[in-house]
C-alpha atoms as a PDB file:
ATOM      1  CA  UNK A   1       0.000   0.000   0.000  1.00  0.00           C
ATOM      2  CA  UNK A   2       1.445   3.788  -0.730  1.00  0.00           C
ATOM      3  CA  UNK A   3       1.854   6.232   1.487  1.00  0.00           C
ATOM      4  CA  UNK A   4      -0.983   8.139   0.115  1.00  0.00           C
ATOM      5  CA  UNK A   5      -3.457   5.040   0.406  1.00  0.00           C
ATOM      6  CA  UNK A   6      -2.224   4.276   4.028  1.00  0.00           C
ATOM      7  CA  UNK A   7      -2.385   8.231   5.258  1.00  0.00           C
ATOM      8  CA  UNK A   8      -6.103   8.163   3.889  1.00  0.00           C
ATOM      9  CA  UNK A   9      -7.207   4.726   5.453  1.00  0.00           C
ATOM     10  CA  UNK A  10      -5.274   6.220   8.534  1.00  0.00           C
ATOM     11  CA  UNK A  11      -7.506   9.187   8.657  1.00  0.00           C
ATOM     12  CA  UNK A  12     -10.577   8.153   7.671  1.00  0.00           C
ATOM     13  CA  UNK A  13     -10.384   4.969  10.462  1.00  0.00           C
ATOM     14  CA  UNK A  14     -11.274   7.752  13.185  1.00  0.00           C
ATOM     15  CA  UNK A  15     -14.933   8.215  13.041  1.00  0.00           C
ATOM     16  CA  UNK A  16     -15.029  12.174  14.183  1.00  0.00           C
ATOM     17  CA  UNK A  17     -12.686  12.319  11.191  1.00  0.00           C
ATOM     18  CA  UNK A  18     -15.158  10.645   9.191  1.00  0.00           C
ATOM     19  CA  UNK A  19     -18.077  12.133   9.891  1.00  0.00           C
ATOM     20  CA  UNK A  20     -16.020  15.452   9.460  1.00  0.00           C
ATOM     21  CA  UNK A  21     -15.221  14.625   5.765  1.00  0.00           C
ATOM     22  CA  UNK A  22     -18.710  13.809   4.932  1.00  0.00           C
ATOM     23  CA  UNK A  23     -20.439  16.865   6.688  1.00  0.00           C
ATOM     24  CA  UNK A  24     -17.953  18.748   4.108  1.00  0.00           C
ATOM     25  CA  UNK A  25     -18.778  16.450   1.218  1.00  0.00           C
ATOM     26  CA  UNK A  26     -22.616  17.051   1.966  1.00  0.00           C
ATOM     27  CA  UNK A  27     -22.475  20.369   2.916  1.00  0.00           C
ATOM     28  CA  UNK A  28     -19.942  22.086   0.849  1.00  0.00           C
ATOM     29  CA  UNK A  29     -17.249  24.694   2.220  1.00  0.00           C
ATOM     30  CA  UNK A  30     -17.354  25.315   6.144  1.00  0.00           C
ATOM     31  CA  UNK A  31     -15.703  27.446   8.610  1.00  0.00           C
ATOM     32  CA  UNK A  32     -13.959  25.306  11.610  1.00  0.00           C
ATOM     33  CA  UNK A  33     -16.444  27.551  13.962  1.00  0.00           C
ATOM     34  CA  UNK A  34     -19.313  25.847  11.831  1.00  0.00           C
ATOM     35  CA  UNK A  35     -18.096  22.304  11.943  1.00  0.00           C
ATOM     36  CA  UNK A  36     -17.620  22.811  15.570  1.00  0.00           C
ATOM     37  CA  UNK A  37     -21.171  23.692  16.444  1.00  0.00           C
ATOM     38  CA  UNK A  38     -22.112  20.932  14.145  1.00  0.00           C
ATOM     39  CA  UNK A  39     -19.530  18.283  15.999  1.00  0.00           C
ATOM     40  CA  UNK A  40     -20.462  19.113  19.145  1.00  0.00           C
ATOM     41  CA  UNK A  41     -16.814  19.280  20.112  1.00  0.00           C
ATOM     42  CA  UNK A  42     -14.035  21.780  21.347  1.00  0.00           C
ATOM     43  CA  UNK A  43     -12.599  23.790  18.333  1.00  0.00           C
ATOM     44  CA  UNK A  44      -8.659  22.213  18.785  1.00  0.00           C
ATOM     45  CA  UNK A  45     -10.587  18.908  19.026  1.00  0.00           C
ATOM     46  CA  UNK A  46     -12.187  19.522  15.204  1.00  0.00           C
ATOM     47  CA  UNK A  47      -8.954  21.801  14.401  1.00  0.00           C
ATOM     48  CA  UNK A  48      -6.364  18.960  14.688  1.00  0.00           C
ATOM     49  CA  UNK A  49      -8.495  16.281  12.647  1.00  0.00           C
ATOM     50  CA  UNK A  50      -9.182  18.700  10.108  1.00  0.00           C
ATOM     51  CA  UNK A  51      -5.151  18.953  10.121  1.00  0.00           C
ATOM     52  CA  UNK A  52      -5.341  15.506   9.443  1.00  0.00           C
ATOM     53  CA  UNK A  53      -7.493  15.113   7.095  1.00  0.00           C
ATOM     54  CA  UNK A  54      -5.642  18.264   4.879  1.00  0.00           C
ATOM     55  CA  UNK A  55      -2.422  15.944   5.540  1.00  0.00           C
ATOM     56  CA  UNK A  56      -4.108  13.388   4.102  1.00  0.00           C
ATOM     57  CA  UNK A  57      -5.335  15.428   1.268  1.00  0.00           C
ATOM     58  CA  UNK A  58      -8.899  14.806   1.659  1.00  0.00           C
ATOM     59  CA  UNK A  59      -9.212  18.420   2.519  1.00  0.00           C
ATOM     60  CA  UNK A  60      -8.216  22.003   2.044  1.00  0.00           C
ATOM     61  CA  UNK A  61      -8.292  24.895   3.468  1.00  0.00           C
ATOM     62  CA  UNK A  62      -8.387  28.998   2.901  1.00  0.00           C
ATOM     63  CA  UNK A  63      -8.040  31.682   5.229  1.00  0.00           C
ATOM     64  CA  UNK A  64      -9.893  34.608   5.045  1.00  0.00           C
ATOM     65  CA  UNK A  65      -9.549  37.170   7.721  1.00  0.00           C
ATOM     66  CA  UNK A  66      -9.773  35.203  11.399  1.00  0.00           C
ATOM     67  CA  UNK A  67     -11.475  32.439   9.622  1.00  0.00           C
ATOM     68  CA  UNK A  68     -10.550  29.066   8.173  1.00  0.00           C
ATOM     69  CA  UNK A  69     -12.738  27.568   5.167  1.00  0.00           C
ATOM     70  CA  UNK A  70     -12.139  23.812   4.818  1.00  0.00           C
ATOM     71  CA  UNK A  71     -13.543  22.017   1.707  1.00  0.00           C
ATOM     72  CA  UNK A  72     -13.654  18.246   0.777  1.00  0.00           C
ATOM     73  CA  UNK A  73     -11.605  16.863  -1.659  1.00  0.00           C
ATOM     74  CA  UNK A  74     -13.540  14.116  -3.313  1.00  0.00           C
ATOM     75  CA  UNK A  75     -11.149  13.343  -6.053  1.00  0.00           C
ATOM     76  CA  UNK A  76      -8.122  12.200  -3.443  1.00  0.00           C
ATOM     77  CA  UNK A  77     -10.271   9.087  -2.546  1.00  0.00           C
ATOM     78  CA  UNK A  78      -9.034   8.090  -6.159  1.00  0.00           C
ATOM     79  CA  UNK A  79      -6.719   5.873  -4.347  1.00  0.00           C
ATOM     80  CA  UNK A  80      -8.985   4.104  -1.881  1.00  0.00           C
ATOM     81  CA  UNK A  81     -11.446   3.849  -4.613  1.00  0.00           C
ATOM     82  CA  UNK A  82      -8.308   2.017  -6.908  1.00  0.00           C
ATOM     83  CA  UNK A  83      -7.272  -0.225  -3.645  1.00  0.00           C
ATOM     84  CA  UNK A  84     -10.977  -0.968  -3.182  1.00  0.00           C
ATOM     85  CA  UNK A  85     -11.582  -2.461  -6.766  1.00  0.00           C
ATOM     86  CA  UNK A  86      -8.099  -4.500  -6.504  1.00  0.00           C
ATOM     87  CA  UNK A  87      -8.960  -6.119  -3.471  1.00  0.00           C
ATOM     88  CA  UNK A  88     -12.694  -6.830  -5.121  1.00  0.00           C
ATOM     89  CA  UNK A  89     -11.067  -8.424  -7.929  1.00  0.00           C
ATOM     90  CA  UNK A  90      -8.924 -10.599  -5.534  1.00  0.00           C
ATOM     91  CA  UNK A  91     -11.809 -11.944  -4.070  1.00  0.00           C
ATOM     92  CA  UNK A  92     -13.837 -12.133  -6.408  1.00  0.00           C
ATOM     93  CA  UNK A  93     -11.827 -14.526  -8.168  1.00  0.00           C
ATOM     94  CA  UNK A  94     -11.243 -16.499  -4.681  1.00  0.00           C
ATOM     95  CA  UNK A  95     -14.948 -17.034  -4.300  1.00  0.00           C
ATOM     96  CA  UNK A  96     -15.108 -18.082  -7.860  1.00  0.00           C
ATOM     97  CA  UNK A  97     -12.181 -20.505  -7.096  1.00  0.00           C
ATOM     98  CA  UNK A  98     -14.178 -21.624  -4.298  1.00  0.00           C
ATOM     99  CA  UNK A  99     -17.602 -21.907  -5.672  1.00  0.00           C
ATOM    100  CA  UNK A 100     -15.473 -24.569  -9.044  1.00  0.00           C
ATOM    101  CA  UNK A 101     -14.381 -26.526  -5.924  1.00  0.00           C
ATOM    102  CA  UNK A 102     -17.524 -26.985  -4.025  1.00  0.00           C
ATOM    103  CA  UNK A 103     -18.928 -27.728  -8.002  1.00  0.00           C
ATOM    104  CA  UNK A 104     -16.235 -30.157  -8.270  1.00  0.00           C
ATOM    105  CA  UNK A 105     -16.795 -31.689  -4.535  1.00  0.00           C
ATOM    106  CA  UNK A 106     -20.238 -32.439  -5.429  1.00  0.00           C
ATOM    107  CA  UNK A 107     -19.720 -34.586  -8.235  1.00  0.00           C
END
């Protein structure tokens, strides 16, 4: 696995971090003090796994005056979305493997 596929896994496993991610994907740009109210926790709680996340590159960020604007970045899950259908096609052809067998038990 890359870097880039682990650091996403990594950041997604947390589920604040999730749910974070898909109140931006739903919801469009947000300020921090908006996803906070929305979180229901402390601002450095929602701060640091936003800085996560932007590690990650799942999301970025702009400043404008005293406030931060986060955004998701749908198009970085390219990777997960790429690991996902590799390990589909693995198993996929082990069940397939498996189902011949069982055929072949049976006769």
């Amino acid at each position: 696995m890359s870097e880039q596929e682990d650091a996403i896994f990594r950041s997604l496993a947390d589920p604040t971090r999730r749910a974070l991610f898909v109140q931006l994907c739903r919801g469009g740009e947000q300020t921090v003090g908006a996803l906070t109210r929305w979180a229901g926790v402390s601002q450095p709680t929602v701060s640091k796994h936003l800085a996560v996340l932007r590690d990650a590159g799942l999301v970025s960020d702009r400043h404008e005056g005293r406030q931060t604007h986060y955004v998701a970045r749908q198009a970085a899950l390219a990777p997960l979305l790429d690991w996902t259908r590799t390990m589909a096609g693995f198993w996929e052809s082990r069940f397939d493997d498996l189902e011949n067998l069982l055929k072949r038990m049976d006769q």
